[in-house]
N, C-alpha and C. Protein backbone atom coordinates (compact mmCIF):
# COMPACT_ATOMS: atom_id res chain seq x y z
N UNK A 1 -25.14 35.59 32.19
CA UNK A 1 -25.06 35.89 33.60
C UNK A 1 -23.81 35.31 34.24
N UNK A 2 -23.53 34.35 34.00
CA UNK A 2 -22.18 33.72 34.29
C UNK A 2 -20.93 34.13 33.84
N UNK A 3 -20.88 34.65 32.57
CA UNK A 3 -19.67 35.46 32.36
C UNK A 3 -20.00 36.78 33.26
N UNK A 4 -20.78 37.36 32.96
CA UNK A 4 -20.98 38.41 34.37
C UNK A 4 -20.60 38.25 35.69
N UNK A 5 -20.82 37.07 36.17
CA UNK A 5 -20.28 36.68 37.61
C UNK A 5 -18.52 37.00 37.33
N UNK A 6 -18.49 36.19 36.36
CA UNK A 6 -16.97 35.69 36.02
C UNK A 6 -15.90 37.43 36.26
N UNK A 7 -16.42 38.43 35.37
CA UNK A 7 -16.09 39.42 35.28
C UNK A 7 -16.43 40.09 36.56
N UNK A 8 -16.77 39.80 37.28
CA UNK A 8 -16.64 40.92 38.61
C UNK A 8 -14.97 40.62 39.14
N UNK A 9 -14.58 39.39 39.42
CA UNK A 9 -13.28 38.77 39.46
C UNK A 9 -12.41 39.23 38.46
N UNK A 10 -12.80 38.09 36.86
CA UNK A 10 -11.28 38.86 36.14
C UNK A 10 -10.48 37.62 36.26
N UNK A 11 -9.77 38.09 35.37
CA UNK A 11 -8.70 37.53 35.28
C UNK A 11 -7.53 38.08 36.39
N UNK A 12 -6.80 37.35 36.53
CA UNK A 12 -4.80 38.29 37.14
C UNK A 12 -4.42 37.17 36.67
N UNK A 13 -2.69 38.57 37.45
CA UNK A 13 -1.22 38.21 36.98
C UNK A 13 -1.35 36.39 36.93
N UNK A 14 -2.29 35.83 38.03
CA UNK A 14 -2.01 34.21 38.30
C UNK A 14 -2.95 33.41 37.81
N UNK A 15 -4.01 33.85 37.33
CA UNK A 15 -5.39 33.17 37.46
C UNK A 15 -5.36 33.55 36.02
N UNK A 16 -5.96 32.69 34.79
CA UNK A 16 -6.47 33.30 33.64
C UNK A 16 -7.78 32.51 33.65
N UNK A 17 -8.73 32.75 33.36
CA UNK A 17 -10.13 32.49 33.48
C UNK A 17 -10.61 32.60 31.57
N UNK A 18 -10.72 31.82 31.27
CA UNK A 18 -11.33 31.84 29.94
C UNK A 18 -12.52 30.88 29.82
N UNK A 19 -13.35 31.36 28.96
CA UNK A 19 -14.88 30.50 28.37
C UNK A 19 -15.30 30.64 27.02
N UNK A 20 -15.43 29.27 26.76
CA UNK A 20 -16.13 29.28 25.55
C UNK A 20 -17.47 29.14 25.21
N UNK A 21 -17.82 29.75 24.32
CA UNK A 21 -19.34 29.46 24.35
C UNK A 21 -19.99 29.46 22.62
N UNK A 22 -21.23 29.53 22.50
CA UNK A 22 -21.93 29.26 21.09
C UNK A 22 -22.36 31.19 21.19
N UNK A 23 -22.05 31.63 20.33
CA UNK A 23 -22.68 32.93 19.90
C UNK A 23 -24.14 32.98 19.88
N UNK A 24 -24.81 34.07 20.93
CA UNK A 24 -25.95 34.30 20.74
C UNK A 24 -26.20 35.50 20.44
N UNK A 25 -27.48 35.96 19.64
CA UNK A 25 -27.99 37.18 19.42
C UNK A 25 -29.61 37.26 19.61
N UNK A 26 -29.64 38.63 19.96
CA UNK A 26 -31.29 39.13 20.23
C UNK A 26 -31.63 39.56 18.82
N UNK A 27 -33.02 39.05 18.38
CA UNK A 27 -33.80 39.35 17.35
C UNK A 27 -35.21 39.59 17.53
N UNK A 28 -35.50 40.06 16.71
CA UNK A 28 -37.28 40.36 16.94
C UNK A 28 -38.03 39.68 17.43
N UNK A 29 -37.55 38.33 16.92
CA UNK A 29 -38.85 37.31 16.92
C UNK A 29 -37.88 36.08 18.13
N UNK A 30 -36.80 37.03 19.20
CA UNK A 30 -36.49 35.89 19.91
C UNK A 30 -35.19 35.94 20.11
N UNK A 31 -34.17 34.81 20.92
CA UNK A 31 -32.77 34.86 21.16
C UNK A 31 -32.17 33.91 20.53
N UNK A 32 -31.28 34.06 19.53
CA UNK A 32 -31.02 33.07 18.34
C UNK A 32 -29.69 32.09 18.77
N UNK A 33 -29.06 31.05 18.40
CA UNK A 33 -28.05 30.51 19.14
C UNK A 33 -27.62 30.50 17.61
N UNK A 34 -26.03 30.44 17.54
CA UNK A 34 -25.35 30.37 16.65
C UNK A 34 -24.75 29.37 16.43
N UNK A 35 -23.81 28.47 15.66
CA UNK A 35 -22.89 27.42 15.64
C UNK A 35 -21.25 28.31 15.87
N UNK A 36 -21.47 29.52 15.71
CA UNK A 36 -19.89 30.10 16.13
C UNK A 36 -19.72 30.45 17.33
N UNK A 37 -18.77 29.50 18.15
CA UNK A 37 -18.27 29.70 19.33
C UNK A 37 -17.06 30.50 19.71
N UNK A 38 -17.40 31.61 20.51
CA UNK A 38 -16.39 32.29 21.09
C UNK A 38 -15.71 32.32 21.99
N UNK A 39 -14.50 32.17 22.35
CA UNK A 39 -13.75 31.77 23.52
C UNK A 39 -13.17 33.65 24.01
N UNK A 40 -13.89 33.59 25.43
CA UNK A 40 -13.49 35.16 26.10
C UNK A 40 -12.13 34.83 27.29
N UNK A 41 -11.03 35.82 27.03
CA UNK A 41 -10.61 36.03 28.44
C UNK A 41 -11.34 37.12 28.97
N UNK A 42 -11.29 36.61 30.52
CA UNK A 42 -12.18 36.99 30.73
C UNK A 42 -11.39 38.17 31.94
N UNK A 43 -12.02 39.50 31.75
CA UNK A 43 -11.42 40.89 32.01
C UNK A 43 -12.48 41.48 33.47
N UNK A 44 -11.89 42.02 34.28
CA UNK A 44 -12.27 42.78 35.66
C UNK A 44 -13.26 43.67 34.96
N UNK A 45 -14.99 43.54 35.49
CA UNK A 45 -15.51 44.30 35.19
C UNK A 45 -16.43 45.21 36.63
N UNK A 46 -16.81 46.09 36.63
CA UNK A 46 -17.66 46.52 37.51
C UNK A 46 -19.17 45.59 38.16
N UNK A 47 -18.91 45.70 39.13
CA UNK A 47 -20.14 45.04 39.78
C UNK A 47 -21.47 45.77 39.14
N UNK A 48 -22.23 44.75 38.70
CA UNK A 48 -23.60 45.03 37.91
C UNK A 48 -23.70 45.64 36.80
N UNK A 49 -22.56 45.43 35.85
CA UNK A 49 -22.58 45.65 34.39
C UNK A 49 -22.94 45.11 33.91
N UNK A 50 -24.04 44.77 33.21
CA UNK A 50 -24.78 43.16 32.48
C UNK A 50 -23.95 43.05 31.27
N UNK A 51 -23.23 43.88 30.59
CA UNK A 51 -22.53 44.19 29.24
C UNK A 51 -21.54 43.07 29.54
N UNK A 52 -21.07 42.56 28.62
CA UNK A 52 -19.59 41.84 28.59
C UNK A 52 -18.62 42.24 27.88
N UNK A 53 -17.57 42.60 28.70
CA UNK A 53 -16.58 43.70 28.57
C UNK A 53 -15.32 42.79 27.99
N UNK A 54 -15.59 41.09 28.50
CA UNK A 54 -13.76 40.30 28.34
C UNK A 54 -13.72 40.26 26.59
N UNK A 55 -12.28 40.24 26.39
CA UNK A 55 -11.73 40.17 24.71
C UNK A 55 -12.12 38.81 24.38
N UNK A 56 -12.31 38.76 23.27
CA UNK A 56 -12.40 37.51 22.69
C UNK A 56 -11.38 37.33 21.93
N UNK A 57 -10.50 35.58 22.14
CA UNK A 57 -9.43 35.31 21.79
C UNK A 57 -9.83 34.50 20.48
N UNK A 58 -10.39 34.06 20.58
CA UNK A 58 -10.83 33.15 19.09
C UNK A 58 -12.02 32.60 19.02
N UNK A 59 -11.89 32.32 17.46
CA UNK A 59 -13.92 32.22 17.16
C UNK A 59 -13.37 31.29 16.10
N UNK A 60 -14.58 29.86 16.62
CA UNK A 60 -14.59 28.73 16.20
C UNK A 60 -15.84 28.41 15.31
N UNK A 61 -15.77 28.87 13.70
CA UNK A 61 -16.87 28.51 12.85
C UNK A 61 -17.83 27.69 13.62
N UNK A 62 -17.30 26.26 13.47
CA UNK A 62 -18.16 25.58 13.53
C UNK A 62 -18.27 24.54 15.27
N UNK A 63 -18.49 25.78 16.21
CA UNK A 63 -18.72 25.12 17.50
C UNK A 63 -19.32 24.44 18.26
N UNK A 64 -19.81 23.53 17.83
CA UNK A 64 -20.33 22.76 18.52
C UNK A 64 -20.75 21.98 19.73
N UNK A 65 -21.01 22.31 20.70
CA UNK A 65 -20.88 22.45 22.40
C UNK A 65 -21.31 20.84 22.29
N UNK A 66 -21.80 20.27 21.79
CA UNK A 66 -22.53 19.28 22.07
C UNK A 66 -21.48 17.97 21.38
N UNK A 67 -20.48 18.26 20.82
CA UNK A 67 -19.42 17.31 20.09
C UNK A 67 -18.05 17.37 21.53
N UNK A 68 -18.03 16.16 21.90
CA UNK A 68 -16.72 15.85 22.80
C UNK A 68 -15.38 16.52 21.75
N UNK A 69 -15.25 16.07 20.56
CA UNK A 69 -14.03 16.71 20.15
C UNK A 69 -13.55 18.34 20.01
N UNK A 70 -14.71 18.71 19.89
CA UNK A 70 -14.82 20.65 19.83
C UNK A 70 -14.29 20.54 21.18
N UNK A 71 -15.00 20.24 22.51
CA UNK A 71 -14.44 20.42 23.44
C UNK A 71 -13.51 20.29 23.53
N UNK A 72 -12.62 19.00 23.55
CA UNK A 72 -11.07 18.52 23.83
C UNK A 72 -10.21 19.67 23.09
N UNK A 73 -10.58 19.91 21.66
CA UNK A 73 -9.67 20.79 21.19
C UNK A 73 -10.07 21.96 21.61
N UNK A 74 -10.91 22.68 22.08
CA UNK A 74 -11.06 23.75 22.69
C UNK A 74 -9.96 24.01 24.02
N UNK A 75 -10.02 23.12 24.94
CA UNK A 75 -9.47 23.04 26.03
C UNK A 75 -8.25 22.56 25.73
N UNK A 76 -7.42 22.33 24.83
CA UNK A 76 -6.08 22.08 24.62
C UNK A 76 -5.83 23.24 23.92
N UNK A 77 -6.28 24.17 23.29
CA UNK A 77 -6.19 25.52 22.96
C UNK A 77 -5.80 26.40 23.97
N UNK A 78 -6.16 26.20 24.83
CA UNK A 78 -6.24 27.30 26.10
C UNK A 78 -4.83 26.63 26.66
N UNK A 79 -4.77 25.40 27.02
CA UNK A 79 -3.88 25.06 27.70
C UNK A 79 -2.47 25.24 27.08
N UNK A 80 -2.38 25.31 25.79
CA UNK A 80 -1.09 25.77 24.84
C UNK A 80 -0.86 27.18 24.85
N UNK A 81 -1.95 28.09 24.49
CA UNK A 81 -1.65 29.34 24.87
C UNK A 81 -1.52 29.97 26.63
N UNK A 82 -2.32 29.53 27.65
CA UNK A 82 -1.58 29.62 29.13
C UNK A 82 -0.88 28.77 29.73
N UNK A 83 -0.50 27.86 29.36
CA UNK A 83 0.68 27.10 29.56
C UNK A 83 0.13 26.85 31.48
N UNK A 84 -0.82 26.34 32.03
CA UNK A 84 -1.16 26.47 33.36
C UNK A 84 -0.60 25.32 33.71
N UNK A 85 0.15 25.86 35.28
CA UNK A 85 0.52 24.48 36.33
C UNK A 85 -1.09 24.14 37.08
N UNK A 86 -1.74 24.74 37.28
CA UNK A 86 -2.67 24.10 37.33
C UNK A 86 -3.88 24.16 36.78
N UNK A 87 -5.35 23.54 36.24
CA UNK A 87 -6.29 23.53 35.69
C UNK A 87 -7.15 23.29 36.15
N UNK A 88 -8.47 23.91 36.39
CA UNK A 88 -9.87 23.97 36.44
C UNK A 88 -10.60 23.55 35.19
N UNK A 89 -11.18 22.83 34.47
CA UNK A 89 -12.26 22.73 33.48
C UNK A 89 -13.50 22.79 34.32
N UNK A 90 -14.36 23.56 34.04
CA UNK A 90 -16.07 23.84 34.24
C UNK A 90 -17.11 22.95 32.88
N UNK A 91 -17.48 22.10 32.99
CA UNK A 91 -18.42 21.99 31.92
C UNK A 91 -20.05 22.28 31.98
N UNK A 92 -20.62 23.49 31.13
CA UNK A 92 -22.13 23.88 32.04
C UNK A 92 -22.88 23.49 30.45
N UNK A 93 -24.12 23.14 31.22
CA UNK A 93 -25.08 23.20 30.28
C UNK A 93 -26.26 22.50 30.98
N UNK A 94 -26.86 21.43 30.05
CA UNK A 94 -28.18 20.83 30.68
C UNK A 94 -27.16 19.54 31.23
N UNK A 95 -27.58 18.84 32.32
CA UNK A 95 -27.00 18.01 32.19
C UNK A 95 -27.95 16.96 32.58
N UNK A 96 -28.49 15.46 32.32
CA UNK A 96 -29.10 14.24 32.14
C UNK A 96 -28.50 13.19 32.63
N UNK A 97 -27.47 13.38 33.98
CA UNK A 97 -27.00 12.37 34.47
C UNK A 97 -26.36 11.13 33.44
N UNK A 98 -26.23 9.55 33.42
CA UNK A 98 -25.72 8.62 32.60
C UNK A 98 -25.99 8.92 31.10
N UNK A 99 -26.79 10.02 30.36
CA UNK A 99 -27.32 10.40 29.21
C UNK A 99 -26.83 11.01 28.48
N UNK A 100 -26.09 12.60 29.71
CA UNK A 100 -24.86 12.88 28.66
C UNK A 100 -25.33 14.55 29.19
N UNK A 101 -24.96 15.64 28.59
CA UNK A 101 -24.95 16.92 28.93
C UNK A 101 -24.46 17.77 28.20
N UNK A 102 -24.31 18.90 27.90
CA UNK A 102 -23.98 20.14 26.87
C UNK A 102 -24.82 19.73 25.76
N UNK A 103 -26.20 19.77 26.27
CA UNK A 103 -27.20 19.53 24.98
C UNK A 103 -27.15 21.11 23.81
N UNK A 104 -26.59 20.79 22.89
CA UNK A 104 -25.97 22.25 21.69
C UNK A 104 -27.32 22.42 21.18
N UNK A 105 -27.98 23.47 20.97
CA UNK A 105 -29.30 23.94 20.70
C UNK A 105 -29.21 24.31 19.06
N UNK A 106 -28.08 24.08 18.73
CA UNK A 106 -27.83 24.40 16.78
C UNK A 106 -28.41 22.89 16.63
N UNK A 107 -27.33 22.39 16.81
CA UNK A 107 -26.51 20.57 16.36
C UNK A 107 -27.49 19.69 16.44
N UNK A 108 -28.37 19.78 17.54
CA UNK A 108 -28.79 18.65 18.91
C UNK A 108 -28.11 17.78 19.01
N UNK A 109 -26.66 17.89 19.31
CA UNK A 109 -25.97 17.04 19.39
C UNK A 109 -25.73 17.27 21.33
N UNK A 110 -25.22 16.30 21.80
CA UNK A 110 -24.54 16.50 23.58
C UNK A 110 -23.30 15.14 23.66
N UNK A 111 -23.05 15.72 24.53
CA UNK A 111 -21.92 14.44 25.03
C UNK A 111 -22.56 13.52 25.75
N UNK A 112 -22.18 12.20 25.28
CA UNK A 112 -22.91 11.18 26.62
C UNK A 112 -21.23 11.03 27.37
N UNK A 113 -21.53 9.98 28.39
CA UNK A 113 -20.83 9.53 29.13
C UNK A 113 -19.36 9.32 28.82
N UNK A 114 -19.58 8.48 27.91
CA UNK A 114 -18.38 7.61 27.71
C UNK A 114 -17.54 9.08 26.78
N UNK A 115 -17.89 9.79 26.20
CA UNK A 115 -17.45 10.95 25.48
C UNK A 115 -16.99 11.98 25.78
N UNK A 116 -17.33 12.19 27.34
CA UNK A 116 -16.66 13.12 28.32
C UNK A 116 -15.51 12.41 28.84
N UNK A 117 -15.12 11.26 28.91
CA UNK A 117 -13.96 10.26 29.13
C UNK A 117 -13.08 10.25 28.11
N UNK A 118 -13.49 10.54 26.67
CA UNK A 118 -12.61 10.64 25.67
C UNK A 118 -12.23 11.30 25.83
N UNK A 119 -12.73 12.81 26.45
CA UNK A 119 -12.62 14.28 25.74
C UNK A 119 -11.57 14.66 27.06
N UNK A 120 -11.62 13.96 28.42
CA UNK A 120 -10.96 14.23 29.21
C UNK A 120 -9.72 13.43 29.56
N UNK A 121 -9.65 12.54 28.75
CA UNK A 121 -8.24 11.36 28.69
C UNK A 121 -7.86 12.28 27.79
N UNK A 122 -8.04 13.14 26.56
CA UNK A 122 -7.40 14.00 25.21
C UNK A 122 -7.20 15.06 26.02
N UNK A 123 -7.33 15.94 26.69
CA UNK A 123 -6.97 16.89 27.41
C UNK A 123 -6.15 16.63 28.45
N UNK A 124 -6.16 15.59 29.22
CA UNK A 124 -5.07 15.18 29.99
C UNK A 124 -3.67 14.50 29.67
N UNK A 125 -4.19 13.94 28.55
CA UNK A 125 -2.91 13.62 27.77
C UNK A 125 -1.81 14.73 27.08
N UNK A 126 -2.72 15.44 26.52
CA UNK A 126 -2.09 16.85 26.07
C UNK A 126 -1.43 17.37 27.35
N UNK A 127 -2.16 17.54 28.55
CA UNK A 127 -1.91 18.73 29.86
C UNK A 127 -0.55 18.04 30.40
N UNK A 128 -0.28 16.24 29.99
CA UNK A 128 0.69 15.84 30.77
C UNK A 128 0.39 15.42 32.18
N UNK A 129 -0.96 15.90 32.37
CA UNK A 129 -1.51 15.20 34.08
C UNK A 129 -2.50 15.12 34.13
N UNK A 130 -3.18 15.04 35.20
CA UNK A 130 -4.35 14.70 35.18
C UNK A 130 -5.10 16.16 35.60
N UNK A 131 -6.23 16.64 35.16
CA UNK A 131 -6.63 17.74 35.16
C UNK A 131 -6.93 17.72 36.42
N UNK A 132 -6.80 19.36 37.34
CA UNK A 132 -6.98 19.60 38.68
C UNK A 132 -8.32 19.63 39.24
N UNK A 133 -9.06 20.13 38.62
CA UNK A 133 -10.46 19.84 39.10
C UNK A 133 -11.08 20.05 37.97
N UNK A 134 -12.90 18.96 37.61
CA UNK A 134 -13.33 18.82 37.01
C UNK A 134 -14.43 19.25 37.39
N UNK A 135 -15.34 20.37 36.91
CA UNK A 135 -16.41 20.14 37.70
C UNK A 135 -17.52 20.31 36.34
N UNK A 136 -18.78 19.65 36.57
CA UNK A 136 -20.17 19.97 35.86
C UNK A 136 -21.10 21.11 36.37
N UNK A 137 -21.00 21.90 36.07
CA UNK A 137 -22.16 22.86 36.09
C UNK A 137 -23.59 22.37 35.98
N UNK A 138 -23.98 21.54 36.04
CA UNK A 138 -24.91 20.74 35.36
C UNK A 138 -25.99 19.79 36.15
N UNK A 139 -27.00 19.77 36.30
CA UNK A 139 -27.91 18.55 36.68
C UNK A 139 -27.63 17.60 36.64
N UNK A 140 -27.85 16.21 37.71
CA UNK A 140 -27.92 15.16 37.83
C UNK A 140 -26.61 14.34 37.14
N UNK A 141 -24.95 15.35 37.34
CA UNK A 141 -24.12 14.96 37.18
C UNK A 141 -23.21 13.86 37.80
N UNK A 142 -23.67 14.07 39.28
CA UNK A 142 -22.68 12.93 39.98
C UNK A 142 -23.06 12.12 40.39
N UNK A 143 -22.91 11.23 39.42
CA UNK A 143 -23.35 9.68 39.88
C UNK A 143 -22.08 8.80 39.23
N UNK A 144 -22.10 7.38 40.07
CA UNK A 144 -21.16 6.54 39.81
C UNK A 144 -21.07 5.99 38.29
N UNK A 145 -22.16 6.22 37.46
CA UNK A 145 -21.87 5.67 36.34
C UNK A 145 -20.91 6.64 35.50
N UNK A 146 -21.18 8.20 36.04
CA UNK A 146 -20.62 8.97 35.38
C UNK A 146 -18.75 9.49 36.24
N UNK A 147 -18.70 9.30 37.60
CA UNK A 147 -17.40 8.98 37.74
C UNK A 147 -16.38 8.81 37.48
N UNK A 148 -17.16 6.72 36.82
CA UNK A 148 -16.53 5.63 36.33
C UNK A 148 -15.39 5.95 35.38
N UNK A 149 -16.13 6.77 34.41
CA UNK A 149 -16.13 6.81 33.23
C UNK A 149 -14.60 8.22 33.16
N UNK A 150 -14.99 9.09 34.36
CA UNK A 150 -13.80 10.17 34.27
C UNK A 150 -13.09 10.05 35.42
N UNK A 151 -13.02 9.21 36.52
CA UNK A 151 -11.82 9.38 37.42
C UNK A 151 -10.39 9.50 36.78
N UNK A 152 -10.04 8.61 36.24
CA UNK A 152 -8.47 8.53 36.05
C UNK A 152 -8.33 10.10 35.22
N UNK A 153 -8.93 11.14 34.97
CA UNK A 153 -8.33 11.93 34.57
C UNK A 153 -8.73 13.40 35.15
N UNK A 154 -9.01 12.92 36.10
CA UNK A 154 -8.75 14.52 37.44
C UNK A 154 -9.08 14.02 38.41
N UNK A 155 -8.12 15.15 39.37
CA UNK A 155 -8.12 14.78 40.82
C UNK A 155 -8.89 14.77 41.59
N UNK A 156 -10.19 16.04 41.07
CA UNK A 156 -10.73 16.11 41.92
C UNK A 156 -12.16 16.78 40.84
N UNK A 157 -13.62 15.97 41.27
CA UNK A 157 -14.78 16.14 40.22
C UNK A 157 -15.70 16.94 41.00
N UNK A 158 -16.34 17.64 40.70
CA UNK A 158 -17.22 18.58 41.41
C UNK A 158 -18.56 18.67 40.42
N UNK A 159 -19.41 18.09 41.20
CA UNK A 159 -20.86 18.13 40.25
C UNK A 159 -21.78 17.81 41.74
N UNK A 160 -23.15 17.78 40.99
CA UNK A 160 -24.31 17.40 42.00
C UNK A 160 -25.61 16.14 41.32
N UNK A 161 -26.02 15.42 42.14
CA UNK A 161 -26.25 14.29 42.13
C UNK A 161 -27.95 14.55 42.08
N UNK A 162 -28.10 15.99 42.42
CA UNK A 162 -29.46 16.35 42.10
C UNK A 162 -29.37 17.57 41.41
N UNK A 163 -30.72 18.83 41.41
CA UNK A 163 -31.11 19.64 40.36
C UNK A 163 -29.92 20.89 40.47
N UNK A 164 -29.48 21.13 39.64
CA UNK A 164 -28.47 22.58 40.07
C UNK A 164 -29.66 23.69 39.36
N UNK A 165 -29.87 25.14 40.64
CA UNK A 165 -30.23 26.31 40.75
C UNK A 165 -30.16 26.59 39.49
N UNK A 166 -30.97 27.51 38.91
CA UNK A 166 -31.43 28.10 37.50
C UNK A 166 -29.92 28.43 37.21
N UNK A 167 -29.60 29.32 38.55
CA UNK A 167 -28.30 30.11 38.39
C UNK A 167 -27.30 29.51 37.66
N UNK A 168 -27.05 28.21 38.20
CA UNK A 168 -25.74 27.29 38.29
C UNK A 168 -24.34 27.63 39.36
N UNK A 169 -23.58 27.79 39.28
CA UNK A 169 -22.21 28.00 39.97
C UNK A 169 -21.77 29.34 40.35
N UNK A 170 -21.77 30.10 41.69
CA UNK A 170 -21.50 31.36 41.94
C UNK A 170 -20.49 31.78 41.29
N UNK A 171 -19.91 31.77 40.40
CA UNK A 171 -18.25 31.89 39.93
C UNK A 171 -17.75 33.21 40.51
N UNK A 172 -18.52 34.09 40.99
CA UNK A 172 -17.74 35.53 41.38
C UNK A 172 -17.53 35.32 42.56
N UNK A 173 -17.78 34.28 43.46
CA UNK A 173 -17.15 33.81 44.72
C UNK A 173 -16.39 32.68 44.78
N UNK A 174 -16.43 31.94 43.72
CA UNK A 174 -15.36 30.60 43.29
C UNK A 174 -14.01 31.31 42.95
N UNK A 175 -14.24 32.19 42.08
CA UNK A 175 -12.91 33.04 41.56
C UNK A 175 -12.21 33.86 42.85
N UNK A 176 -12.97 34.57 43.61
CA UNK A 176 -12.60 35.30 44.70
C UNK A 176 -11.37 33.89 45.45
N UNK A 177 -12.30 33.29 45.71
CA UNK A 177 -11.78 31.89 46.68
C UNK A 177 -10.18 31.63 46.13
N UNK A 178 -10.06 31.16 44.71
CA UNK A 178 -9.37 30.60 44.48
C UNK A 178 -7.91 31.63 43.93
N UNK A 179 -8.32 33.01 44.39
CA UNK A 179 -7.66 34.25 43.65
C UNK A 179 -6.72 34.51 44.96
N UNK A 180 -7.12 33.49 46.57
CA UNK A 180 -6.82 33.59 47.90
C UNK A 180 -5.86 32.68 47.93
N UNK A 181 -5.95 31.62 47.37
CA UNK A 181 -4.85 30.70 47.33
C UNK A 181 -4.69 30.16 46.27
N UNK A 182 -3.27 29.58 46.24
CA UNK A 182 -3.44 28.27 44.67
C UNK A 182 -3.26 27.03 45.44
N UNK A 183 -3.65 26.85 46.14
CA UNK A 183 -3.88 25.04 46.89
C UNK A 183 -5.68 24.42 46.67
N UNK A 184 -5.29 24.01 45.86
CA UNK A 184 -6.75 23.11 44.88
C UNK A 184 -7.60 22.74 45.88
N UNK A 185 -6.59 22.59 47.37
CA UNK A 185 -7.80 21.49 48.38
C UNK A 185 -8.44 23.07 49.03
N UNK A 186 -8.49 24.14 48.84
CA UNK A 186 -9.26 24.99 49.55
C UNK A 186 -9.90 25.53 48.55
């Protein structure tokens, strides 16, 4: 549903919008999660196409959503091939406040705290700055223990301190927003 949001927007000439995720498939007996993660740019689709139309740029055997290092190198992937002056990272999944979040449904592995601080000092180090906005998609993300742990490496953190909506993050009005200007503070 979220790449769906994503695709009503699209990508442009200024904005590249990419996501990675764990491969899922429908089966008889249920919706299966994969360990191969696919990273989509993500392409202008028609309002209320449930289909996902964006290309997929690369597929990561062994993806692991729930390992800080898959991430870091995921997100220094992107940042080498769009070369961006500025950066958004989204991180969605379950999130458990001081416990940790992107609980991986292959692995059972997730990131705790201190591991999203690794993964975002390795991406900022790579980016050369400090990433432009950070935000959690995620439950019971913003709290001071979890902050602590990522201030020095973005400017600006965007999470919630209580339950986030089944939905999670409107992205087809985040993208609109930010498709209006490139000044991070609007």
């Amino acid at each position: 549903g979220d790449i769906n949001e994503m695709e009503e927007v699209g990508s442009t000439d200024k904005v590249a919008v990419v996501v990675e995720h764990n491969r899922i498939t429908e089966e008889n007996d249920g919706i299966r999660f994969s360990n191969i993660a696919d990273t989509y740019f993500i392409l202008k689709d028609r309002a209320g196409n449930r289909e996902i139309v964006s290309k997929i740029i690369d597929t990561t055997p062994n993806g692991d959503m729930g390992d800080w290092r898959h991430f870091a190198r995921s997100v220094k992937k992107v940042i080498k091939r769009f070369n961006p002056n500025k950066l958004i990272v989204v991180l969605w999944n379950h999130g458990n406040g001081y416990f940790g979040i992107a609980y991986d449904d292959v692995s059972g592995n997730h990131m705790n705290v201190s591991e999203i601080g690794k993964a975002l000092k390795e991406i900022s180090s790579f980016y050369g700055k400090k990433i432009d906005i950070f935000a959690m998609d995620a439950c019971l993300m913003q709290m001071a223990e979890v902050v602590t742990e990522i201030k020095d490496y973005a400017k600006f953190i965007v999470a919630s301190q209580e339950l986030i909506p089944g939905l999670g993050y409107p992205y087809d009005e985040i993208l609109r927003a930010i498709n209006q200007t490139s000044d991070i503070r609007k």
